[in-house]
N, C-alpha and C. Protein backbone atom coordinates (compact mmCIF):
# COMPACT_ATOMS: atom_id res chain seq x y z
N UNK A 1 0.86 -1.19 0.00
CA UNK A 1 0.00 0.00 0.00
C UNK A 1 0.89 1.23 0.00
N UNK A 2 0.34 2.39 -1.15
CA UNK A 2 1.08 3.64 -0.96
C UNK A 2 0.77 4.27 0.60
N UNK A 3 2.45 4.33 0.79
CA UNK A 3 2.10 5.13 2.08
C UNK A 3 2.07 6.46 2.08
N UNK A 4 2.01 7.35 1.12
CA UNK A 4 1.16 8.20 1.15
C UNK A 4 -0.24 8.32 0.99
N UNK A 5 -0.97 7.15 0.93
CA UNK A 5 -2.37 7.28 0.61
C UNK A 5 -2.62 7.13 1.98
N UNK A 6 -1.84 5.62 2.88
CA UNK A 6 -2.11 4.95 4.38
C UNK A 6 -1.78 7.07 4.98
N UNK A 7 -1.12 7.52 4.67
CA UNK A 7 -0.82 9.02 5.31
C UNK A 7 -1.97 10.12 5.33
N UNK A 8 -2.41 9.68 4.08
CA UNK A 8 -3.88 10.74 3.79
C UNK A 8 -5.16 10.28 4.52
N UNK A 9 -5.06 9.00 4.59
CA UNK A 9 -6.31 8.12 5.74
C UNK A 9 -6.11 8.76 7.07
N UNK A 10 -5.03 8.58 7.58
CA UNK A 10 -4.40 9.35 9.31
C UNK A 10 -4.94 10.08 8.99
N UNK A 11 -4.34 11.30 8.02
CA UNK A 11 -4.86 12.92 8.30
C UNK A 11 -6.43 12.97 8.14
N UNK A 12 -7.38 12.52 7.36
CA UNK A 12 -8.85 12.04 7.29
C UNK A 12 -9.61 11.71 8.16
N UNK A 13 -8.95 10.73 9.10
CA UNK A 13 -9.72 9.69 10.18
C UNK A 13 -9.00 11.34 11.25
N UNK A 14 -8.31 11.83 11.27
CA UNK A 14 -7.89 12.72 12.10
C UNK A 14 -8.73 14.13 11.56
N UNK A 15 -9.27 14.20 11.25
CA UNK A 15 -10.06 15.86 10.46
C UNK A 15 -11.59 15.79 11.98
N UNK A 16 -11.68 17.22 12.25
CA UNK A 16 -12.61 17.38 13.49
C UNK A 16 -13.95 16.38 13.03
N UNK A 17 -14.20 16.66 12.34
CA UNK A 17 -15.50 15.88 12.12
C UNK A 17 -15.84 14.31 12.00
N UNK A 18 -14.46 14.05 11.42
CA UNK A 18 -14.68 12.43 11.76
C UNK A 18 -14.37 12.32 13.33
N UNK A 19 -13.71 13.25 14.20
CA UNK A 19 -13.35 12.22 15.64
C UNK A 19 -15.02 12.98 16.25
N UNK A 20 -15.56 13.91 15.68
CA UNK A 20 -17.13 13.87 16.30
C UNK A 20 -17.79 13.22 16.26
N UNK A 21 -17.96 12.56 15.17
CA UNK A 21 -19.05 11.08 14.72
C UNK A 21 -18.37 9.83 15.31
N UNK A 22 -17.51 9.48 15.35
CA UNK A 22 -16.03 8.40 16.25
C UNK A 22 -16.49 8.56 17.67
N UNK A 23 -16.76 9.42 17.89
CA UNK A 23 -16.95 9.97 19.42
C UNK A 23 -18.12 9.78 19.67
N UNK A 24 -19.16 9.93 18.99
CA UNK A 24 -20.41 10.51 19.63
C UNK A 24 -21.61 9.34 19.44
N UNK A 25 -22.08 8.93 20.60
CA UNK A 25 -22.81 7.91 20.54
C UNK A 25 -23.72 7.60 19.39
N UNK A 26 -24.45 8.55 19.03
CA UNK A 26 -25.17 8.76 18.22
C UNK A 26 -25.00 8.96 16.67
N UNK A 27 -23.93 9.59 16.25
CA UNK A 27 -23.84 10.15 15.37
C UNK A 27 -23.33 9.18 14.31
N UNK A 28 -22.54 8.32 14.82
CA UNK A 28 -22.05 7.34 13.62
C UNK A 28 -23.31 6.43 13.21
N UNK A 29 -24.35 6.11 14.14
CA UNK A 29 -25.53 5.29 13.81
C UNK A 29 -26.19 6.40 12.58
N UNK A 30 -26.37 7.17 13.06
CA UNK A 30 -27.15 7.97 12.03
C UNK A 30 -26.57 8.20 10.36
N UNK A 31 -25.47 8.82 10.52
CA UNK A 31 -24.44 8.66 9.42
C UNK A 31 -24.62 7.26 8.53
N UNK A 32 -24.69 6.09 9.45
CA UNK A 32 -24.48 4.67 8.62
C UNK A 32 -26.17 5.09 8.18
N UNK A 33 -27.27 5.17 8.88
CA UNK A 33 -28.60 5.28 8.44
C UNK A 33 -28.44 6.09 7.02
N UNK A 34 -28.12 7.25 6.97
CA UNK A 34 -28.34 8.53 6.39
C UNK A 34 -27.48 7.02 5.13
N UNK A 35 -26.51 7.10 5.26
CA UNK A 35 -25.87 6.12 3.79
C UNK A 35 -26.60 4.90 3.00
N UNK A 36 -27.33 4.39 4.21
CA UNK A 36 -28.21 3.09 3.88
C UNK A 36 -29.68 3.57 2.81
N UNK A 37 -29.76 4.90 3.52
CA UNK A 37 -31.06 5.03 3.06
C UNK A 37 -30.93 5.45 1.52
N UNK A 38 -29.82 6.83 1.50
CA UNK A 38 -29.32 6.84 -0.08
C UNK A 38 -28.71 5.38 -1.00
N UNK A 39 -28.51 4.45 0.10
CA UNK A 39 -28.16 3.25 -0.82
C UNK A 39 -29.18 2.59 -1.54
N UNK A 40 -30.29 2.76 -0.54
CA UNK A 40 -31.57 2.14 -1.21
C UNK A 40 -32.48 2.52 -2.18
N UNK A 41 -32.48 4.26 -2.11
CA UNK A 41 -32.73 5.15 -3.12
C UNK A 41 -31.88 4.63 -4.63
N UNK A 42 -30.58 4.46 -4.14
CA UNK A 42 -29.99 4.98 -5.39
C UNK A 42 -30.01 3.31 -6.47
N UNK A 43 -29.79 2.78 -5.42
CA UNK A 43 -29.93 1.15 -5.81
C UNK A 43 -31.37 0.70 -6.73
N UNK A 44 -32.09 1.42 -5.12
CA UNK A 44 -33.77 0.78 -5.88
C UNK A 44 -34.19 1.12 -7.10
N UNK A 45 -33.72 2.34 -7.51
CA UNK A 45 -34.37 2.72 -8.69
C UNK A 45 -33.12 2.40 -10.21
N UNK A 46 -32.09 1.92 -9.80
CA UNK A 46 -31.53 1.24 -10.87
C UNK A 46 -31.82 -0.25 -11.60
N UNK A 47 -32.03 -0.92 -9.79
CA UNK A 47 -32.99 -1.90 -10.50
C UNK A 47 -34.24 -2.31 -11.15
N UNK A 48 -34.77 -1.32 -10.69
CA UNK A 48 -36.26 -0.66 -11.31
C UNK A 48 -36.09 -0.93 -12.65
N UNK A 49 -34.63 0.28 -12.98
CA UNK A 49 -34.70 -0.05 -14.53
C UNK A 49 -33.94 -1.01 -15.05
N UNK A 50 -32.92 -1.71 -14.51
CA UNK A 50 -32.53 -2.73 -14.99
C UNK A 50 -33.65 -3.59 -15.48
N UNK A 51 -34.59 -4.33 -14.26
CA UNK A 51 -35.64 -5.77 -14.84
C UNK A 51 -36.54 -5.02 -15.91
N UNK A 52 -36.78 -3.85 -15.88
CA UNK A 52 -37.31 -3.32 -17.51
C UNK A 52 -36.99 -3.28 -17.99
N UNK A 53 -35.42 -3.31 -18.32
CA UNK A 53 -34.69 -3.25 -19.75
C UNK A 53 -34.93 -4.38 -19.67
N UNK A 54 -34.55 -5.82 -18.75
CA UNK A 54 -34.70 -7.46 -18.78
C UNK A 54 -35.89 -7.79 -19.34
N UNK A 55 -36.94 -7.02 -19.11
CA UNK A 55 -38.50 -7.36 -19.41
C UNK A 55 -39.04 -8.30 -18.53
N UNK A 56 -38.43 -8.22 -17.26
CA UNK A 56 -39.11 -8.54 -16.16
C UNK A 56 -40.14 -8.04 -15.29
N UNK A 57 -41.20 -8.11 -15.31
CA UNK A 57 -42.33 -7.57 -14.65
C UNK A 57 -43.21 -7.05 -15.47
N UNK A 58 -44.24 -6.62 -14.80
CA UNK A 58 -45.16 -5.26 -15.89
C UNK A 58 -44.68 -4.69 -16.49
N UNK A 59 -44.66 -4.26 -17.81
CA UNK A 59 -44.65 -3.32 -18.48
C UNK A 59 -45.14 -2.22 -18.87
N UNK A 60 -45.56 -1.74 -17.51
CA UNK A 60 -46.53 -0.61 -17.47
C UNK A 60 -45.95 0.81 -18.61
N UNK A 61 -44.36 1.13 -18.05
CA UNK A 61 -43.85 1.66 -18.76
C UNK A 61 -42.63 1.40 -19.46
N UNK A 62 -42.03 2.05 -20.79
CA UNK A 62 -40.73 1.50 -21.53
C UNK A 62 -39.80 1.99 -20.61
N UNK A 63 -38.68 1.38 -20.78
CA UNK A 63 -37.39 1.76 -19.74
C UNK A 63 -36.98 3.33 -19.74
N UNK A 64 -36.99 3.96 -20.89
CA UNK A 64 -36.96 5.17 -20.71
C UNK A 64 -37.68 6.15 -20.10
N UNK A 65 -38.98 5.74 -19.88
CA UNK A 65 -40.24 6.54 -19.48
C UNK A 65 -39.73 5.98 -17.84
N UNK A 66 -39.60 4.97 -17.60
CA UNK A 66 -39.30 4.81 -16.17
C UNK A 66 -37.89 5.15 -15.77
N UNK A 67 -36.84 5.37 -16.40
CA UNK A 67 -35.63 5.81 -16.35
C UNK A 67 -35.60 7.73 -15.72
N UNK A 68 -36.84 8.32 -16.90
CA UNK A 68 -36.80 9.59 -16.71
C UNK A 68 -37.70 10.15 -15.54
N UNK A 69 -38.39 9.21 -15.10
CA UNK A 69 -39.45 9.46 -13.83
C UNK A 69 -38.43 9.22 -12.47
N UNK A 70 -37.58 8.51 -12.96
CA UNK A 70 -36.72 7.99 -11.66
C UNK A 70 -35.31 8.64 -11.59
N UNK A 71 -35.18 9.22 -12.59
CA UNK A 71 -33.60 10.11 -12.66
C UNK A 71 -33.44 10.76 -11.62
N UNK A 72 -34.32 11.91 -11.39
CA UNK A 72 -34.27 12.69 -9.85
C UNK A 72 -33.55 12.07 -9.02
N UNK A 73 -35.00 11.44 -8.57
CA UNK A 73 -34.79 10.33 -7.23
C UNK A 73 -33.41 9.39 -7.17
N UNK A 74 -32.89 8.97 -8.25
CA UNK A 74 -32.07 7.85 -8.43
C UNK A 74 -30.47 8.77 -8.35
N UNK A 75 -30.57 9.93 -8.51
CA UNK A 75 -29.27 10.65 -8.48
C UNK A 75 -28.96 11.30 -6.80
N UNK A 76 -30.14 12.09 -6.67
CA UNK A 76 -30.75 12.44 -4.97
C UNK A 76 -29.68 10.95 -4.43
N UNK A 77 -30.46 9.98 -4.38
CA UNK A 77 -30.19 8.54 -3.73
C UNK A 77 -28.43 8.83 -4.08
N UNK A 78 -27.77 8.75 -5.03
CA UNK A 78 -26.76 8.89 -5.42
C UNK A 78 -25.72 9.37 -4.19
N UNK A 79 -26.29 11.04 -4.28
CA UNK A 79 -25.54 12.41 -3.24
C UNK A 79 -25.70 11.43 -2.06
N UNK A 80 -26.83 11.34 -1.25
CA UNK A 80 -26.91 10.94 -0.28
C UNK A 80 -25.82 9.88 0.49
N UNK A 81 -25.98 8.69 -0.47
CA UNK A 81 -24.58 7.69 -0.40
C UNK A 81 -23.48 7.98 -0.62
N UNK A 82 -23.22 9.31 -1.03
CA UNK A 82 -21.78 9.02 -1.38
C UNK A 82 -21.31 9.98 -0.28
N UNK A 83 -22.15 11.09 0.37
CA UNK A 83 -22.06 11.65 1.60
C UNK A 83 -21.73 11.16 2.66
N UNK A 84 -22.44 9.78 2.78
CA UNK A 84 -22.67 9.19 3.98
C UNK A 84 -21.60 8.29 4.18
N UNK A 85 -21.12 7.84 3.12
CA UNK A 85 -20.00 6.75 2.43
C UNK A 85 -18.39 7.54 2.51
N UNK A 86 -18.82 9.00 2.55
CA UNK A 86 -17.48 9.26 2.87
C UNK A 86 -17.88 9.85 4.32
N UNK A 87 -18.06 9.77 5.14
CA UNK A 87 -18.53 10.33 6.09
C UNK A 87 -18.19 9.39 6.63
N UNK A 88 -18.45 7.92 6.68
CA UNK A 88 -17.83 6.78 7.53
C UNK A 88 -16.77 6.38 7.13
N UNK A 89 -16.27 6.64 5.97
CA UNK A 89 -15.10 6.34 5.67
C UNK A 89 -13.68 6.92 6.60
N UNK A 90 -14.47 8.08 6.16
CA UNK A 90 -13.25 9.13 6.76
C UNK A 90 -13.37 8.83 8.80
N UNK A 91 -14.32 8.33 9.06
CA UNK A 91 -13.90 7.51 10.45
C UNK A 91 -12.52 6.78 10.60
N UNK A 92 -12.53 5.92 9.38
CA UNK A 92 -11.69 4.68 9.83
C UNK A 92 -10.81 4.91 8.24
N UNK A 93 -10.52 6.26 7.54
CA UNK A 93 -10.17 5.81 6.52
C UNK A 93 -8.73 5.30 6.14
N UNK A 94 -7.71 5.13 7.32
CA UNK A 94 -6.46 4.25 7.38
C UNK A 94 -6.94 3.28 7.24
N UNK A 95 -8.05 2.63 8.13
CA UNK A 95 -7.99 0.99 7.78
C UNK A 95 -9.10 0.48 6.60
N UNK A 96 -9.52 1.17 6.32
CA UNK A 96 -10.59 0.94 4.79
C UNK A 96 -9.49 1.03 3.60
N UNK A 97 -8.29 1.84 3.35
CA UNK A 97 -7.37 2.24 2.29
C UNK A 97 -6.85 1.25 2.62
N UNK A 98 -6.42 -0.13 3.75
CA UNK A 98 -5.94 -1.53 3.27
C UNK A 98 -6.48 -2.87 3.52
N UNK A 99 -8.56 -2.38 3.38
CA UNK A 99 -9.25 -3.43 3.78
C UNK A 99 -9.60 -3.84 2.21
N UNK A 100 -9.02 -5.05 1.77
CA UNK A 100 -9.23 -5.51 0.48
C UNK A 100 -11.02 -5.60 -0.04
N UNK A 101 -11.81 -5.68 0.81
CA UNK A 101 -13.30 -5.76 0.37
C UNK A 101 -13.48 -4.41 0.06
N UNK A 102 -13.12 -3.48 0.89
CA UNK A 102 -13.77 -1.96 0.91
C UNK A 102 -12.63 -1.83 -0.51
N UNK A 103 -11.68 -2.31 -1.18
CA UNK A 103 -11.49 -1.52 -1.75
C UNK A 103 -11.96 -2.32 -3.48
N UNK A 104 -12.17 -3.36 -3.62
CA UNK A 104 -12.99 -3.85 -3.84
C UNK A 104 -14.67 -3.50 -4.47
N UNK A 105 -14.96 -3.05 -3.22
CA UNK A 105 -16.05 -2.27 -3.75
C UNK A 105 -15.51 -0.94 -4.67
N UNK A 106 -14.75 -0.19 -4.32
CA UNK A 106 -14.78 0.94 -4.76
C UNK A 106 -14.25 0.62 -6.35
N UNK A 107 -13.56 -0.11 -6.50
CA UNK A 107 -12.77 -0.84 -7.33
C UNK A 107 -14.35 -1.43 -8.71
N UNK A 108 -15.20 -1.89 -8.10
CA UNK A 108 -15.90 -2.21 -8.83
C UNK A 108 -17.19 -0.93 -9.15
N UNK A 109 -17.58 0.26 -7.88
CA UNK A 109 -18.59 0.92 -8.04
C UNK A 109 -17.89 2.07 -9.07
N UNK A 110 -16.99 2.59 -9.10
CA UNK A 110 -16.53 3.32 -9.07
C UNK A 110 -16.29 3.44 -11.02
N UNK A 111 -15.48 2.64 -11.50
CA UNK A 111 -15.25 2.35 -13.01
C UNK A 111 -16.66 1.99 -14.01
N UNK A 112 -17.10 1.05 -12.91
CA UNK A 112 -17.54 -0.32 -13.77
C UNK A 112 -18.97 0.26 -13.42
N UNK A 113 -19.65 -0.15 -12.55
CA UNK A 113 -20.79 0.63 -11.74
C UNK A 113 -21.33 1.67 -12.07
N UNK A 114 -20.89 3.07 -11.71
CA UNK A 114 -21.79 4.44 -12.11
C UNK A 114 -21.39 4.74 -13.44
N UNK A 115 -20.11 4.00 -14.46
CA UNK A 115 -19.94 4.28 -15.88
C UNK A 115 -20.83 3.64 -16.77
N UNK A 116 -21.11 2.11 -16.43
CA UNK A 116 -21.79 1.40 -17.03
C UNK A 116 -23.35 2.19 -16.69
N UNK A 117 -23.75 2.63 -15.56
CA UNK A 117 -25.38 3.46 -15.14
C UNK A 117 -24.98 4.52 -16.27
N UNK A 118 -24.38 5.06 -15.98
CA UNK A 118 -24.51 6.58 -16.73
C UNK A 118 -24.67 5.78 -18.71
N UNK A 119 -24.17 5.04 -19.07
CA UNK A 119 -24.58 4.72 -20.30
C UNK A 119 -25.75 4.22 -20.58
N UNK A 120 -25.99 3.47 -19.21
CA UNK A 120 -27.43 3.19 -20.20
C UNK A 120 -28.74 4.11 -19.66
N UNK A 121 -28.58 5.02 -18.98
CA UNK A 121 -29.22 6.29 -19.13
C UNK A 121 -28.71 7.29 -20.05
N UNK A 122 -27.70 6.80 -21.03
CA UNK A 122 -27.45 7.85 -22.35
C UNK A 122 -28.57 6.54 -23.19
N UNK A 123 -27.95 5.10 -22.97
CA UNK A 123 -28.64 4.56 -24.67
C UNK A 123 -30.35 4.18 -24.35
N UNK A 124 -30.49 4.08 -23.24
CA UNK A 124 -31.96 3.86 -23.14
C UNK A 124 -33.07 4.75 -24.27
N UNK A 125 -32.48 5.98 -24.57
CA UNK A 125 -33.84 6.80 -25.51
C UNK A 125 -33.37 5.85 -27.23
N UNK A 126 -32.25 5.38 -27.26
CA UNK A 126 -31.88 4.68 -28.53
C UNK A 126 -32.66 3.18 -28.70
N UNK A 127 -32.61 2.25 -27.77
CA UNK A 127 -32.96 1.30 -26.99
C UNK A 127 -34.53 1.39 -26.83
N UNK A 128 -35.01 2.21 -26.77
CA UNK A 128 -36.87 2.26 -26.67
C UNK A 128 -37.49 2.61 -28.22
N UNK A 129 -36.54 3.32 -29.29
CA UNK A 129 -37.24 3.10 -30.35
C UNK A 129 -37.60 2.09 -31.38
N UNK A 130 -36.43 1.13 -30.71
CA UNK A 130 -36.37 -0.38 -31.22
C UNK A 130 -38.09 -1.16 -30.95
N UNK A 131 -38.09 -2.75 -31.91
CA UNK A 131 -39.83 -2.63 -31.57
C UNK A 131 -39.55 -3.19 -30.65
N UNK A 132 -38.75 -4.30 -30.18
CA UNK A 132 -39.02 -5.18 -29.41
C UNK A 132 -36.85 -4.39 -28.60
N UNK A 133 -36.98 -4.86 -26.72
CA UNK A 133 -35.80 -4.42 -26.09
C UNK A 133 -34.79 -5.35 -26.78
N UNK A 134 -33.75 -4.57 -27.16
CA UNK A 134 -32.55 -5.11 -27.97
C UNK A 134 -32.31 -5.84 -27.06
N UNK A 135 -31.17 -6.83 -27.71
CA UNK A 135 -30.58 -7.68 -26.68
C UNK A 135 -29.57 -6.91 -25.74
N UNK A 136 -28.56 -5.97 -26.32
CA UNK A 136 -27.80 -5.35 -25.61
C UNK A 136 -28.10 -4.94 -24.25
N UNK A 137 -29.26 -3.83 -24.74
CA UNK A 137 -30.05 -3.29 -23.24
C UNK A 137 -30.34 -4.06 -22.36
N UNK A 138 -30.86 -5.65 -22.49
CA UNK A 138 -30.91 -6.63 -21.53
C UNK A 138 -29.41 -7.24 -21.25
N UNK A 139 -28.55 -7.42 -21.43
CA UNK A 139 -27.17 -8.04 -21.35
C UNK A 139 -26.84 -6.41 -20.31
N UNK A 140 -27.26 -5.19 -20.46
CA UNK A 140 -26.74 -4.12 -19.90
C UNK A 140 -27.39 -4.21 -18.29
N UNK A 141 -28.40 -4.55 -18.85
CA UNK A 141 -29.42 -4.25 -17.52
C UNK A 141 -29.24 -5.85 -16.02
N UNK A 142 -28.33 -6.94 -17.05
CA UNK A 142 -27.92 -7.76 -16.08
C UNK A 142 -26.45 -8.12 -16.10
N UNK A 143 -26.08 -6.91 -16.44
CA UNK A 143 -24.37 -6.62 -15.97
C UNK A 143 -24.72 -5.71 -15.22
N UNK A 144 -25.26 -5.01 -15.16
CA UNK A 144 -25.18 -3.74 -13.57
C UNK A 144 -26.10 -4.29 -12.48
N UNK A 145 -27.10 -5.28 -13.09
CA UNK A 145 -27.74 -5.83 -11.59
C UNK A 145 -26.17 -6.33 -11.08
N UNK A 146 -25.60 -7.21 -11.42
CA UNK A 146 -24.76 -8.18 -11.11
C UNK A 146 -23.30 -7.56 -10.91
N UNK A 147 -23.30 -6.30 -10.88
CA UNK A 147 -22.46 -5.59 -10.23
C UNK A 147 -22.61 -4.79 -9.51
N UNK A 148 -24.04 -4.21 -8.98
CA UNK A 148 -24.88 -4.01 -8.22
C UNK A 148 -24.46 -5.12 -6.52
N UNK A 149 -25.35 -6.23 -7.00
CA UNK A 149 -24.77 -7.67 -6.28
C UNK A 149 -23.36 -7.85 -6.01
N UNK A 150 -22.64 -7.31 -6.88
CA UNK A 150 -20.52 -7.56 -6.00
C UNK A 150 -20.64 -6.35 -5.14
N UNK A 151 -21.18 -5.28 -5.59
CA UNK A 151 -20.21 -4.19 -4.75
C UNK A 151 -21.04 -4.36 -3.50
N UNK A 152 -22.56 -4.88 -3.20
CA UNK A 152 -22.87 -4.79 -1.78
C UNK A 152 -22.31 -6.38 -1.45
N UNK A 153 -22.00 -7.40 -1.71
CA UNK A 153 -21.65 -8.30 -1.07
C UNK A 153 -19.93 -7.73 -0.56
N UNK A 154 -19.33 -7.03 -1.39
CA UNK A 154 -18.17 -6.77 -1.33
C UNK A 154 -18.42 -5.67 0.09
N UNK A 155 -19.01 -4.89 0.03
CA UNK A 155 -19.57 -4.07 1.41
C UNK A 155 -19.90 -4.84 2.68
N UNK A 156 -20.40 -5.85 2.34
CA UNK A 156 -21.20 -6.99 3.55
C UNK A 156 -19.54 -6.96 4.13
N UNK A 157 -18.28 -7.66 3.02
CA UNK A 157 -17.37 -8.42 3.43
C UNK A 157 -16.44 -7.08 4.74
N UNK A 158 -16.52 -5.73 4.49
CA UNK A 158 -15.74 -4.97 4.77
C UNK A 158 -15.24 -5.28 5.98
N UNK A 159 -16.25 -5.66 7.13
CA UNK A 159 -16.01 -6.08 8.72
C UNK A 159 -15.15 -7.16 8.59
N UNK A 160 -15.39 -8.00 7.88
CA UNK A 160 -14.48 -9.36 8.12
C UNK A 160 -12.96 -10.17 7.27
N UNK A 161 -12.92 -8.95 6.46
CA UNK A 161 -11.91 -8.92 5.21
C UNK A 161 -10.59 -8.07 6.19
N UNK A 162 -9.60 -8.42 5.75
CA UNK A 162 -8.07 -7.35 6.48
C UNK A 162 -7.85 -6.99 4.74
C-alpha cells in the first residue's frame, strides 16, 4: 500500500469531524442510516430499470419513461450515499485504504458501476425506439444488476476482510 495514501487516511480519520461522529454515541448510527437510506434510493431505482430493460415484470412503462421518472430520485439517492459513504469512511479511513473488500467495492462501483449506469441512461432513448428491447439493453441491464450484487456483497465483506 502507498504510504502516502495509508498518510492521507491518518490525516482524514484525524479531520474534526470524523473524531465527532467516532466519538459521539449517536452520530455514527445515524451517518451509517443517512448512507443506507441513499443506498436504497440509489440502488432501488436502478434496478427498477434494470428488470425493464430485462423485461421482467409489468410493463406498465418502456425503460426510458421509467428511467426519466426515476432520474431525480435515483441521483438524490446517489448524493446521499456518497455523503454518507465518505462520512464513515473518513472515520476509519487508514484501515478501509488496506481493507481488500472496501477496496474492492470501490474498485468495482466506481469504473464499472456508475460508468456502465450513466450509459445506459445515455442509450436507453436509442434502446426504446427499437420494436421489441434489444438484446444489448438486456445483457446491460444484467451486468449492472450483477455488479450491483458484487459491490454490496463486497460491502457486507468490509467487517471481516483485512
Amino acid at each position: 500500500m502507498d504510504s502516502s495514501l495509508v498518510m492521507f487516511g491518518h490525516w482524514l480519520q484525524n479531520r474534526p469531524y470524523a473524531l465527532a461522529i467516532a466519538g459521539s454515541d449517536w452520530a455514527y448510527p445515524f451517518v451509517q442510516a443517512t448512507h443506507f437510506t441513499g443506498l436504497s434510493i440509489w440502488v432501488g431505482t436502478n434496478v427498477a430499470v434494470d428488470l425493464n430493460l430485462m423485461g421482467v415484470g409489468k410493463k406498465s412503462s418502456p425503460p426510458l419513461q421509467l428511467s426519466d421518472a426515476l432520474f431525480l430520485w435515483n441521483w438524490i439517492g446517489f448524493a446521499i450515499a456518497v455523503t454518507g459513504g465518505f462520512l464513515l469512511f473518513s472515520v476509519s479511513a487508514e484501515t478501509y485504504l488496506t481493507n481488500m473488500a472496501f477496496l474492492t467495492k470501490l474498485g468495482l462501483l466506481i469504473p464499472l458501476g456508475l460508468v456502465l449506469h450513466v450509459v445506459i441512461q445515455q442509450k436507453a432513448p436509442e434502446w426504446e425506439k427499437a420494436s421489441q428491447t434489444p438484446s444489448v439493453a438486456k445483457l446491460a441491464g444484467i451486468a449492472e444488476l450483477l455488479l450491483w450484487f458484487s459491490v454490496a456483497t463486497a460491502a457486507v465483506l468490509i467487517p471481516y476482510v483485512g
